[in-house]
N, C-alpha and C. Protein backbone atom coordinates (compact mmCIF):
# COMPACT_ATOMS: atom_id res chain seq x y z
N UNK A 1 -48.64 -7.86 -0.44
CA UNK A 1 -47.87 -8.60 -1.42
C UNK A 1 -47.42 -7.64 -2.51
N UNK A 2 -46.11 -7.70 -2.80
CA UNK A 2 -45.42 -6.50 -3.66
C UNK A 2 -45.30 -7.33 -4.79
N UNK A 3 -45.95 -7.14 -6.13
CA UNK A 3 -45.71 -6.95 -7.27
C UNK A 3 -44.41 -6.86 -7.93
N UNK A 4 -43.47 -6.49 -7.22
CA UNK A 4 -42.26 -5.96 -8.00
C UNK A 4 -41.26 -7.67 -7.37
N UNK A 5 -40.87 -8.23 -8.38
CA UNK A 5 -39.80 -9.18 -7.79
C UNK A 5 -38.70 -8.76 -6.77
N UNK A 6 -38.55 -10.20 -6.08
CA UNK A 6 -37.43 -9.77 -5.13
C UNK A 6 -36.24 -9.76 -6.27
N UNK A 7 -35.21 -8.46 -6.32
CA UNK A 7 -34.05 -8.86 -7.18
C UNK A 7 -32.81 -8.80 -5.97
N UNK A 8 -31.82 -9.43 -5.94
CA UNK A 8 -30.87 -9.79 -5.07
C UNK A 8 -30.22 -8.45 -5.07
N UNK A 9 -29.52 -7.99 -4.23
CA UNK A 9 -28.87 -6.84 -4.41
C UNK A 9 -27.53 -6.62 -3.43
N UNK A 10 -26.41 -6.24 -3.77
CA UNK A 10 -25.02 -6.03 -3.58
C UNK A 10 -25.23 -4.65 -2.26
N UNK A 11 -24.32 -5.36 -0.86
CA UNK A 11 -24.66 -4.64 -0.28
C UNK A 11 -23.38 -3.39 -0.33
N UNK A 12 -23.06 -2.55 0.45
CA UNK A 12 -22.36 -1.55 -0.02
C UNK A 12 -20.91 -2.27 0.59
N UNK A 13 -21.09 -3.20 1.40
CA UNK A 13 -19.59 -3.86 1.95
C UNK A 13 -18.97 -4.82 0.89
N UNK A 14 -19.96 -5.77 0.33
CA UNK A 14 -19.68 -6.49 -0.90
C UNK A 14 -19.11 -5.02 -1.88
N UNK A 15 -19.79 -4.74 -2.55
CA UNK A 15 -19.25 -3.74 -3.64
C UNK A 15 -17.90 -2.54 -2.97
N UNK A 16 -17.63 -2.87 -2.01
CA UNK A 16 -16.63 -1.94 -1.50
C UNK A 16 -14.93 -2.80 -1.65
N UNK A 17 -15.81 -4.28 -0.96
CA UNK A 17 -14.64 -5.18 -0.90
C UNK A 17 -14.38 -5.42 -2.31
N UNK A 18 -14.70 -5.42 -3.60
CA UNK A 18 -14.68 -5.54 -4.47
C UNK A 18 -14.36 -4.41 -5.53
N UNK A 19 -14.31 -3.33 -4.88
CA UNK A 19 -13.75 -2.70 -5.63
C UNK A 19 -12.28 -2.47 -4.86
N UNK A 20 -11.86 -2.57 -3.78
CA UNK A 20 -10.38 -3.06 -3.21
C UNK A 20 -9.83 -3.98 -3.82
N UNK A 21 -10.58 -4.84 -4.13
CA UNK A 21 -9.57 -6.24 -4.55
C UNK A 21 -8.90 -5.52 -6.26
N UNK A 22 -10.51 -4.98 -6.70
CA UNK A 22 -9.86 -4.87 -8.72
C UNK A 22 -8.91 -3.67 -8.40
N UNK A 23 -9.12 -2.54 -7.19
CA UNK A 23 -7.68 -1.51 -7.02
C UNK A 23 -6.64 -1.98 -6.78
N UNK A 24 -6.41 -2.88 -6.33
CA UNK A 24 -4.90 -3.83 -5.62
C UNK A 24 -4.69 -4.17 -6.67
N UNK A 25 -5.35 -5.03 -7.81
CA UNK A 25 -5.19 -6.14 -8.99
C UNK A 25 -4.54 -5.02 -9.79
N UNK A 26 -5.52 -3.99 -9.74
CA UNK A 26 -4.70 -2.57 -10.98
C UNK A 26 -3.56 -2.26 -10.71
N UNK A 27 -3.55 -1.83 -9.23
CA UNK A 27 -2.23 -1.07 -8.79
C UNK A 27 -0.98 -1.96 -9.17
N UNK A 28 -0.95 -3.07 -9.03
CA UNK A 28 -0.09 -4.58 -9.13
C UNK A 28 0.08 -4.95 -10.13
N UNK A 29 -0.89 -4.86 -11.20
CA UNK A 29 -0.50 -5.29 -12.75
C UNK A 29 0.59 -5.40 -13.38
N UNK A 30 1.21 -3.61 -13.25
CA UNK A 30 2.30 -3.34 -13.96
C UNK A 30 3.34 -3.88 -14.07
N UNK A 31 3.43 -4.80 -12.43
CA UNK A 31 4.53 -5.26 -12.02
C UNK A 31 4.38 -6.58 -12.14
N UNK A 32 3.66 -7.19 -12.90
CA UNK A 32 3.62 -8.90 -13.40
C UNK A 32 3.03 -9.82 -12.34
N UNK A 33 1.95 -8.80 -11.45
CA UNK A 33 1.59 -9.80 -10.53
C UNK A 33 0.18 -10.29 -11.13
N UNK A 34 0.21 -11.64 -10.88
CA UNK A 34 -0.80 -11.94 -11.56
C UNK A 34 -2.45 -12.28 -10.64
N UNK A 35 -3.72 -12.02 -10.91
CA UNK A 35 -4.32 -12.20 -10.46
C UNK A 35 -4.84 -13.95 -9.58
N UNK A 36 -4.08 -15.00 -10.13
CA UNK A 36 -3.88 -15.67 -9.19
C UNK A 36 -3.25 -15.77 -8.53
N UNK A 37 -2.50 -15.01 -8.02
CA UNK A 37 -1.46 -14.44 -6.57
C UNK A 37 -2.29 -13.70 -5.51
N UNK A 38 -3.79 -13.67 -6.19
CA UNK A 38 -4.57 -13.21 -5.14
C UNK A 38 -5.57 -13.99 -4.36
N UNK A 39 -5.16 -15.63 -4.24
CA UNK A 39 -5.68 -16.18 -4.05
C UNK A 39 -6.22 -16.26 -2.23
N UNK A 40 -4.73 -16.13 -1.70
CA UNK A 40 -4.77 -16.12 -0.33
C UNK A 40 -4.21 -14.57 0.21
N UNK A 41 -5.00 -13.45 -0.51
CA UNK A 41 -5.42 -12.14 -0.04
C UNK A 41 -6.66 -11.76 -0.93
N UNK A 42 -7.56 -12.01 -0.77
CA UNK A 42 -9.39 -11.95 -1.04
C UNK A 42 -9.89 -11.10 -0.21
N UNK A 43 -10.16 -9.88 -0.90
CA UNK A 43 -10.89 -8.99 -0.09
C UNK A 43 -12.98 -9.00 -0.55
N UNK A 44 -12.56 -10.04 -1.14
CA UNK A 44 -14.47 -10.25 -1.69
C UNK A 44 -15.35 -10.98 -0.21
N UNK A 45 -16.97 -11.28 -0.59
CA UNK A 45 -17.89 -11.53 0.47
C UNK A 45 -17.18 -13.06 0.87
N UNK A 46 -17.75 -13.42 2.04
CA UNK A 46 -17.44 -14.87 2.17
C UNK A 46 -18.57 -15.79 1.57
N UNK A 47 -18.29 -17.22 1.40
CA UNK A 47 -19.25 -17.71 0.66
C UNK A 47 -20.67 -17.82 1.59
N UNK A 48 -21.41 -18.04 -0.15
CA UNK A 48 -22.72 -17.64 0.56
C UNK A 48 -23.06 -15.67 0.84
N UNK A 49 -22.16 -15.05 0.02
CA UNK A 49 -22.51 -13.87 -0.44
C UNK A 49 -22.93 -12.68 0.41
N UNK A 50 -23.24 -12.87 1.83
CA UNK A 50 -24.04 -12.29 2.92
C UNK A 50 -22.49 -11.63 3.28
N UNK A 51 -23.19 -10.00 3.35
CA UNK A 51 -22.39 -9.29 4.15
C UNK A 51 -22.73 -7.98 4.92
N UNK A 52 -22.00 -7.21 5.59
CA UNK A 52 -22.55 -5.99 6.71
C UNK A 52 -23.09 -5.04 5.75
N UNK A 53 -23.91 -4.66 6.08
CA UNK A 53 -24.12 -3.21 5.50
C UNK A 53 -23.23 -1.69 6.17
N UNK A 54 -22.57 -1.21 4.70
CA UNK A 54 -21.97 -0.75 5.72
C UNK A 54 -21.50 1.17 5.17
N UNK A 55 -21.78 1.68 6.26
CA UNK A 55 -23.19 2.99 6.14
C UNK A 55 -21.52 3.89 5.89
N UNK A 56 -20.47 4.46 6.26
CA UNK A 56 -19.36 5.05 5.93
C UNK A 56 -18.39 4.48 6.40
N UNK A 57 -17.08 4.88 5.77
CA UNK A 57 -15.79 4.16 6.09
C UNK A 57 -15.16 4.36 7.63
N UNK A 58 -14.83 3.42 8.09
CA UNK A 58 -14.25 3.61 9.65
C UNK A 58 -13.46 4.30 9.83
N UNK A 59 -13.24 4.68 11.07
CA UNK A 59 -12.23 6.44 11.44
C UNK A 59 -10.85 5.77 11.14
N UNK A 60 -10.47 3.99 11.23
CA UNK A 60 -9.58 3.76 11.00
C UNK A 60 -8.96 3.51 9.43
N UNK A 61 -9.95 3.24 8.49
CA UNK A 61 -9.47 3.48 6.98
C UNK A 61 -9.06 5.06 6.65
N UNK A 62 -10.24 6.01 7.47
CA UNK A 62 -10.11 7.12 7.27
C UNK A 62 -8.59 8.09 7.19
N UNK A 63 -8.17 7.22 8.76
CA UNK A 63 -6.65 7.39 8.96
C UNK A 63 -5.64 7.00 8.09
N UNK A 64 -5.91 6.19 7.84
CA UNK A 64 -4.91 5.39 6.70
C UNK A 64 -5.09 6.15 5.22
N UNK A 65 -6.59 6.47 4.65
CA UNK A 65 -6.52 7.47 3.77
C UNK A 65 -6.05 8.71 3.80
N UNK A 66 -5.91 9.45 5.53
CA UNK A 66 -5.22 10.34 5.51
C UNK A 66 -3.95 10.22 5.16
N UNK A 67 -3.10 9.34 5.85
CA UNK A 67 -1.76 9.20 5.99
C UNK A 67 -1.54 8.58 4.61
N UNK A 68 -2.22 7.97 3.35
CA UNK A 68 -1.47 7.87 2.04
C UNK A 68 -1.79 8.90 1.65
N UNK A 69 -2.82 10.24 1.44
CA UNK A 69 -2.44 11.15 1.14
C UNK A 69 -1.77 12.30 1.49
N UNK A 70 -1.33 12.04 2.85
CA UNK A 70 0.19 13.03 2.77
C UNK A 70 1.06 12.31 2.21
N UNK A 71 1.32 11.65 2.16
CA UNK A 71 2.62 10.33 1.73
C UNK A 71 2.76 10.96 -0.16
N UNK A 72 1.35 10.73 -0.18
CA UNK A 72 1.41 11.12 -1.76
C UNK A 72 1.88 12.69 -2.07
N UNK A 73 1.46 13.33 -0.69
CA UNK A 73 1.59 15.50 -0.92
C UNK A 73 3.37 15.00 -0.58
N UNK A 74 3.86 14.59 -0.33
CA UNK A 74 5.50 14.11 -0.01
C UNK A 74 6.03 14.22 -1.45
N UNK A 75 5.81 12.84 -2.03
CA UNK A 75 6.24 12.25 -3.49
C UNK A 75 5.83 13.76 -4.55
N UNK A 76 4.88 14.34 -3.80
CA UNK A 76 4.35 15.90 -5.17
C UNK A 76 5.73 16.41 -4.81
N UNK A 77 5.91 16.59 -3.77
CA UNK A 77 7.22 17.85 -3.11
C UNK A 77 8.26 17.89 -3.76
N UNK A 78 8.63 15.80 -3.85
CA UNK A 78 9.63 15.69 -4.20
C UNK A 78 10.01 15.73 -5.90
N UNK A 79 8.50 15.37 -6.28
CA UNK A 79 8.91 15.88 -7.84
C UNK A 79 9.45 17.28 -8.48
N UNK A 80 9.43 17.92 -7.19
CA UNK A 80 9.85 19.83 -8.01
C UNK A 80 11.40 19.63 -7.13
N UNK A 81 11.69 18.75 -6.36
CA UNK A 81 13.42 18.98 -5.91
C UNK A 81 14.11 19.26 -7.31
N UNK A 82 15.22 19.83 -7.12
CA UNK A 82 16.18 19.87 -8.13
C UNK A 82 17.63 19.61 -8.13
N UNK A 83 18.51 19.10 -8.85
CA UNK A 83 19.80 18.76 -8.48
C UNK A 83 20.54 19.84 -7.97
N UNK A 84 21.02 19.05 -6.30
CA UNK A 84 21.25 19.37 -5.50
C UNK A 84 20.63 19.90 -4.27
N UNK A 85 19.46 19.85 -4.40
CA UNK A 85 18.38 19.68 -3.22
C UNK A 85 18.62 19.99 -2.01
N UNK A 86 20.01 19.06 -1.59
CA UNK A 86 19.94 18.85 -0.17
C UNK A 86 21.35 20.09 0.36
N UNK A 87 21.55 20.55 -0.40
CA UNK A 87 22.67 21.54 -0.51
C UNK A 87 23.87 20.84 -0.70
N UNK A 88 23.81 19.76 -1.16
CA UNK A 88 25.32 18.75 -1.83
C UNK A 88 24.98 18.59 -3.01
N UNK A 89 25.08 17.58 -2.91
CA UNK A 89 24.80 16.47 -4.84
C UNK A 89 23.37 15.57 -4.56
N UNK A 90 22.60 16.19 -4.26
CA UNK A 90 21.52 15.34 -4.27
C UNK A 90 21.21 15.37 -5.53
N UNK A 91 20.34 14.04 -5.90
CA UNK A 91 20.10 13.77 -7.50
C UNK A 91 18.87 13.72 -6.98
N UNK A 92 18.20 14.51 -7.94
CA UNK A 92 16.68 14.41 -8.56
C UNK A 92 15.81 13.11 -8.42
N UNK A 93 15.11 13.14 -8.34
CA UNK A 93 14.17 11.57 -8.36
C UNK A 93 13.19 11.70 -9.63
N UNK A 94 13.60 10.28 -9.96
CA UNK A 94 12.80 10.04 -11.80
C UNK A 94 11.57 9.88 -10.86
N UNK A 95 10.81 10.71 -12.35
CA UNK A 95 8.65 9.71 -12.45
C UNK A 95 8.89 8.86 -11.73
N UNK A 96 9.39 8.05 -13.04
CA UNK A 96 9.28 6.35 -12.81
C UNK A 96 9.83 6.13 -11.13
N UNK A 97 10.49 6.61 -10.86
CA UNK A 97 10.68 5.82 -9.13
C UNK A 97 9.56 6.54 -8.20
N UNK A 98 9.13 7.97 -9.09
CA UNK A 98 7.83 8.65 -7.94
C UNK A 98 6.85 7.65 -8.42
N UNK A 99 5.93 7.33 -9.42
CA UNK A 99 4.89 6.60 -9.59
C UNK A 99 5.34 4.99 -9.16
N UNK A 100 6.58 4.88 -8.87
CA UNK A 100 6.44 3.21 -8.32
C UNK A 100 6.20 3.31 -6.21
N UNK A 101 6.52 4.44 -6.11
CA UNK A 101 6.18 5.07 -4.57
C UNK A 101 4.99 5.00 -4.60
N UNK A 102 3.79 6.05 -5.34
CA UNK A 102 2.73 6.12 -5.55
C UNK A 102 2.19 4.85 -5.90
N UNK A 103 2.53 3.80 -6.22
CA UNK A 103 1.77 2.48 -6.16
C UNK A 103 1.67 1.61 -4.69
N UNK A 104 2.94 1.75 -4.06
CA UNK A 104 3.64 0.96 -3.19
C UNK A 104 2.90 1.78 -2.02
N UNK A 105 2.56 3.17 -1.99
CA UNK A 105 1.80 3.52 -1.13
C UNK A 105 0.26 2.64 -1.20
N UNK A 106 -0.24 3.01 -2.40
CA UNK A 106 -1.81 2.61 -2.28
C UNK A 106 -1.44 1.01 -2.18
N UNK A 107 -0.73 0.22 -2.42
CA UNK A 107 -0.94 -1.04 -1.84
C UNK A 107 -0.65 -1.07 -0.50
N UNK A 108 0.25 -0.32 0.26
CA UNK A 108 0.56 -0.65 1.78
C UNK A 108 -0.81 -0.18 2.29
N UNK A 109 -1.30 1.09 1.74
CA UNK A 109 -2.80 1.30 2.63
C UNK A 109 -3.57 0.46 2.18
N UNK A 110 -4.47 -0.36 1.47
CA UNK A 110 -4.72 -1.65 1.13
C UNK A 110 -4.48 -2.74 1.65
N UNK A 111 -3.29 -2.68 2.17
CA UNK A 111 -2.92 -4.13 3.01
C UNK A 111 -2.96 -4.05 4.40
N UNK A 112 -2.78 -2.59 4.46
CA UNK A 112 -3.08 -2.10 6.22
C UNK A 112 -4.80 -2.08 6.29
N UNK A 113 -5.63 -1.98 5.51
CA UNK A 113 -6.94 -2.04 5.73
C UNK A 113 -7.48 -3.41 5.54
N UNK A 114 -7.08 -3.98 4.95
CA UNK A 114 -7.24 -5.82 4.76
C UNK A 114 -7.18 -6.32 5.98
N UNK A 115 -6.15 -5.78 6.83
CA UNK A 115 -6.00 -6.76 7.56
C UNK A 115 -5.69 -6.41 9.35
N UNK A 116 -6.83 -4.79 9.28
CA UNK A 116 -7.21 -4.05 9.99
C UNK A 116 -5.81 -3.31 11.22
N UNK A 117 -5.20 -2.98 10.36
CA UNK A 117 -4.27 -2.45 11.02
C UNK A 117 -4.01 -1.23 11.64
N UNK A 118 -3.59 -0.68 12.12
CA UNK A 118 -3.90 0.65 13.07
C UNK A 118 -2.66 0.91 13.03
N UNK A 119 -2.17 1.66 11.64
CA UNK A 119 -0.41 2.18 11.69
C UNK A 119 -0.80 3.60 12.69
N UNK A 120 0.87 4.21 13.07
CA UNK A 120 0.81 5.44 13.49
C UNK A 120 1.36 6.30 13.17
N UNK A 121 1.64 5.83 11.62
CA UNK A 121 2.26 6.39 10.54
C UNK A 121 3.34 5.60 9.11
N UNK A 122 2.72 6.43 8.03
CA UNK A 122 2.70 5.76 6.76
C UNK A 122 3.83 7.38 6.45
N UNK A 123 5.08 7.30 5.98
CA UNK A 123 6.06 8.52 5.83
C UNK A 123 6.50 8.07 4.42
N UNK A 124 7.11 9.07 4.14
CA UNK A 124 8.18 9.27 3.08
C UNK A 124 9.72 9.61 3.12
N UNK A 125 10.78 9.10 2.55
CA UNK A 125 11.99 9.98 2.95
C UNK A 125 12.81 9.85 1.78
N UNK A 126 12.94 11.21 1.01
CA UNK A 126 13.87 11.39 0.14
C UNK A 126 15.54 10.96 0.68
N UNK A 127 16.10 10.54 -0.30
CA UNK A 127 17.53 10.28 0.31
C UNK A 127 18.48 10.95 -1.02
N UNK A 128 19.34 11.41 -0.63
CA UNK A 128 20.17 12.18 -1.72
C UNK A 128 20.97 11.27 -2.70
N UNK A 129 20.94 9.92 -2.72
CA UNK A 129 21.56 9.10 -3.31
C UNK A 129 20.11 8.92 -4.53
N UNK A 130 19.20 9.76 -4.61
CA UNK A 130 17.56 9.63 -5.33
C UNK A 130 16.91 8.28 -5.35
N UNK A 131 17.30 7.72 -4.29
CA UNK A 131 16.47 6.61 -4.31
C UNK A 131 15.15 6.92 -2.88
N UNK A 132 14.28 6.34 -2.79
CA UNK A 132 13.13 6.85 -1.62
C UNK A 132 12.90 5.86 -1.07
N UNK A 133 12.36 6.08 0.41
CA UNK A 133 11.63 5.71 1.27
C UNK A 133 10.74 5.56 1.60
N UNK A 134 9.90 4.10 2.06
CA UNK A 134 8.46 4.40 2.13
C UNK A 134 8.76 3.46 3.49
N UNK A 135 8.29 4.21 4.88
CA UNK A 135 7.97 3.60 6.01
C UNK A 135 6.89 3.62 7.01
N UNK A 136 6.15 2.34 7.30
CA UNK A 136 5.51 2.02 8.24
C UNK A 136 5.63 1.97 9.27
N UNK A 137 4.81 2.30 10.35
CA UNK A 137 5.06 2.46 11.97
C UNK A 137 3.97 1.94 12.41
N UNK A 138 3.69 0.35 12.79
CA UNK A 138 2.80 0.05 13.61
C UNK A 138 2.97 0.10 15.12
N UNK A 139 2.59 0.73 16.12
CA UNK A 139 2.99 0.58 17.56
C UNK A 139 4.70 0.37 17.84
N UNK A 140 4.78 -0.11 18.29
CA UNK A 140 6.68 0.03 17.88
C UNK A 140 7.22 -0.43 17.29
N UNK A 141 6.71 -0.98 16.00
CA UNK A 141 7.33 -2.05 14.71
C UNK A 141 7.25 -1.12 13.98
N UNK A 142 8.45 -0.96 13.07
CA UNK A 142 8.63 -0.07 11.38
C UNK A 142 9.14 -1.15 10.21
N UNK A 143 8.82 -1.05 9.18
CA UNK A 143 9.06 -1.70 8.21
C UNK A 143 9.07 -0.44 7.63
N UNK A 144 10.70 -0.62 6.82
CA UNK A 144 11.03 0.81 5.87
C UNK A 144 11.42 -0.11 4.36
N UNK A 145 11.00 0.66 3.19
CA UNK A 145 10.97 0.00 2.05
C UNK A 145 12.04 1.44 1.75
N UNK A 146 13.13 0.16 0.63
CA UNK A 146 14.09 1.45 0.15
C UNK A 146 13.79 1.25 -1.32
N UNK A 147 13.11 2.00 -1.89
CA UNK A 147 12.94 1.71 -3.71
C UNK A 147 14.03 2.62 -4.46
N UNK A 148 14.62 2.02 -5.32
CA UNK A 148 15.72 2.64 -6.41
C UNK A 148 15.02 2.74 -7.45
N UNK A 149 15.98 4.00 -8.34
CA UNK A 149 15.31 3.94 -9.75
C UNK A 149 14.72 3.19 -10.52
N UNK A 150 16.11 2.08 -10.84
CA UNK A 150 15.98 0.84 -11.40
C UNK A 150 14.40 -0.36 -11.30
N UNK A 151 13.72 0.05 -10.27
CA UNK A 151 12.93 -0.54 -9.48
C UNK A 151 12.89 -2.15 -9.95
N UNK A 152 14.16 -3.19 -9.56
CA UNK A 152 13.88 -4.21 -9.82
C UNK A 152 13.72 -5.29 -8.27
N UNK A 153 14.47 -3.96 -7.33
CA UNK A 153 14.25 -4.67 -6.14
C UNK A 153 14.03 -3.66 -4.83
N UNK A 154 13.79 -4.12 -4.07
CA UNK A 154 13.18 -3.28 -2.94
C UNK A 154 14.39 -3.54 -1.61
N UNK A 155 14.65 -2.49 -0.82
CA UNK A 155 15.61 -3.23 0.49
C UNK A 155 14.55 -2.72 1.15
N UNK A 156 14.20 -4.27 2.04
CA UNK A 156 13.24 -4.06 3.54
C UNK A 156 14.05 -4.30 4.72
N UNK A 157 13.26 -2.97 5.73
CA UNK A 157 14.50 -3.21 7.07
C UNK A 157 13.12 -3.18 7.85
N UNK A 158 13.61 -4.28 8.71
CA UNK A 158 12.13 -4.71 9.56
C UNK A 158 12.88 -4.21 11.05
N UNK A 159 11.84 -3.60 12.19
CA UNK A 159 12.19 -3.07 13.55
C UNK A 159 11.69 -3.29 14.32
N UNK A 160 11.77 -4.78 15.13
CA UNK A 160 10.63 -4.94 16.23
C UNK A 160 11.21 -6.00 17.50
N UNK A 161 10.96 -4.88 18.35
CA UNK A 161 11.88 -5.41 19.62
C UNK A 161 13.04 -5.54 19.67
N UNK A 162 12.95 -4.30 19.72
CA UNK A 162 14.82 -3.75 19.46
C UNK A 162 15.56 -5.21 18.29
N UNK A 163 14.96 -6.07 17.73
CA UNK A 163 15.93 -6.30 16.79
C UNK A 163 15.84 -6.01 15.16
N UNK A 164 16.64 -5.84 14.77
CA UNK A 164 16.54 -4.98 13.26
C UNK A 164 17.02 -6.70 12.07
N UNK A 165 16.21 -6.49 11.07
CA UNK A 165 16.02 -7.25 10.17
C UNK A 165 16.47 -6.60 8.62
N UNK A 166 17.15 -7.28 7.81
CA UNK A 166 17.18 -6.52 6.25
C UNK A 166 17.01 -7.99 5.14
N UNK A 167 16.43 -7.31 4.34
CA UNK A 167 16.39 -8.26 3.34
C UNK A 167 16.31 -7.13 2.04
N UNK A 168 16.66 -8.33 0.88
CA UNK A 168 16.02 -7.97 -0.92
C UNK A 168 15.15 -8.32 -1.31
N UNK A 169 14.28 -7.89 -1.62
CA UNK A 169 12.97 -8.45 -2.07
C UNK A 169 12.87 -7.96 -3.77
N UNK A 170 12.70 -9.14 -4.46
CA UNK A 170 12.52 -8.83 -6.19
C UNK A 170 10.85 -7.85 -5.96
N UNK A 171 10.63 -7.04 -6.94
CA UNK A 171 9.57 -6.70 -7.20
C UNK A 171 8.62 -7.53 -8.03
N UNK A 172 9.11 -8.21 -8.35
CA UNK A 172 8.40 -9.33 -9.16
C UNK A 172 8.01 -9.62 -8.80
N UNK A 173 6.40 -10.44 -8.57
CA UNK A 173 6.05 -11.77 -7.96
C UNK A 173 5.43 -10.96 -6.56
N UNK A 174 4.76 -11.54 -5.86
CA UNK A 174 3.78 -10.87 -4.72
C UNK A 174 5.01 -11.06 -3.35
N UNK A 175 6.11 -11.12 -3.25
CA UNK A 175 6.74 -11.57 -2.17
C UNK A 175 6.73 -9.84 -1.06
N UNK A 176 6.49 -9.07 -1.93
CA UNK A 176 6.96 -7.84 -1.26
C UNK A 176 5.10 -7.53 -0.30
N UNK A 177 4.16 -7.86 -0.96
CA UNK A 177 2.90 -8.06 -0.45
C UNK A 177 2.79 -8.73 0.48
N UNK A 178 3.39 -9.99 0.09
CA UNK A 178 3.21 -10.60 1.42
C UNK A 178 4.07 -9.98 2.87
N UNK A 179 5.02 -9.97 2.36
CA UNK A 179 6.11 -8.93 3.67
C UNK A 179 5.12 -8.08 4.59
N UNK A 180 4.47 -7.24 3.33
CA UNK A 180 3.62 -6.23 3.82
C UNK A 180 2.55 -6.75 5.00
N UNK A 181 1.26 -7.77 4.57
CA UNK A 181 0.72 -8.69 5.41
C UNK A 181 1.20 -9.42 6.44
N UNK A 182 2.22 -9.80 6.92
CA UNK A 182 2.73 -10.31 7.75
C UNK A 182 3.50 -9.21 8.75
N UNK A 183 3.72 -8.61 8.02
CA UNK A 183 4.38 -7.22 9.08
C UNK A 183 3.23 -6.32 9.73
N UNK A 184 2.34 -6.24 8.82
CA UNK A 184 0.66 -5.78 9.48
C UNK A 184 -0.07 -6.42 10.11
N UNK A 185 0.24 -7.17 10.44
CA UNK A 185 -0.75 -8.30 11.07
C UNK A 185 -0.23 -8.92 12.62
């Protein structure tokens, strides 16, 4: 008989899923999403609190951490371009549109690990008009995000089974998240 009380204790999957959810909530802030928009994407325990123990991250987050940090060694590259880059008139790319890349990455790897996805690549693509590219490649589906300076809206071009899809998506409001989840899934 042990002397010392039982005290309840947080297993490393609880405190993992939980620190995903407050990184998504951070990464998302800026952009007016509000934490009840995270109602139906919960990366916390299920009720009743019981969860895996869980000893290192899977070879498949691993991947996905690889592939946002090249994505991110991309967006470094592109911060030292200079006008004219591409040997025309390429324009420079602002911070502000590199750190809205750098968000839009760590939420796509976030939403690809939510909802156990197995991309075969997470890219980048400067375009000389300085607006960027951020594209996904699940098995033969791509979803390419086109972000502009301005960052008030996003163009998504969806690719699956040979038919091609485009839309506008406001950055406002979780609609571009959800895109993300439904295209990963």
């Amino acid at each position: 008989m042990s002397l010392v009380p039982d005290i309840p204790r947080f297993s490393q999957s609880a405190i993992h899923d939980s620190i995903n959810e407050l990184k998504l909530q951070r990464v998302l802030a800026p952009y007016e999403w509000s934490p009840a928009g995270f109602s139906n994407f919960s990366m916390t325990a299920p009720a009743g609190g019981k969860t895996t123990q869980r000893a290192a991250p899977s070879a498949m987050t691993m991947q996905i951490a690889d592939m946002r940090d090249a994505a991110f060694g991309e967006l470094d590259r592109y911060s030292r371009y200079v006008e004219g880059w591409d040997g025309y008139s390429g324009k420079v790319f602002s911070p502000k549109l590199l750190r809205l890349g750098r968000v839009f990455i760590e939420v796509i790897a976030l939403c690809l690990e939510h909802v156990n996805a197995k991309p075969s690549a997470i890219t980048t693509g400067p375009a000389s008009d300085g607006s960027l590219d951020i594209e996904i490649q699940i098995d033969t589906r791509r979803l390419i995000l086109t972000f502009y300076d301005d960052a008030r809206e996003v163009e998504v071009y969806r690719v699956e089974r040979d038919r091609e899809t485009h839309q506008t998506i406001q950055l406002k409001g979780l609609a571009l998240v959800n895109e993300l989840v439904r295209f990963a899934s």
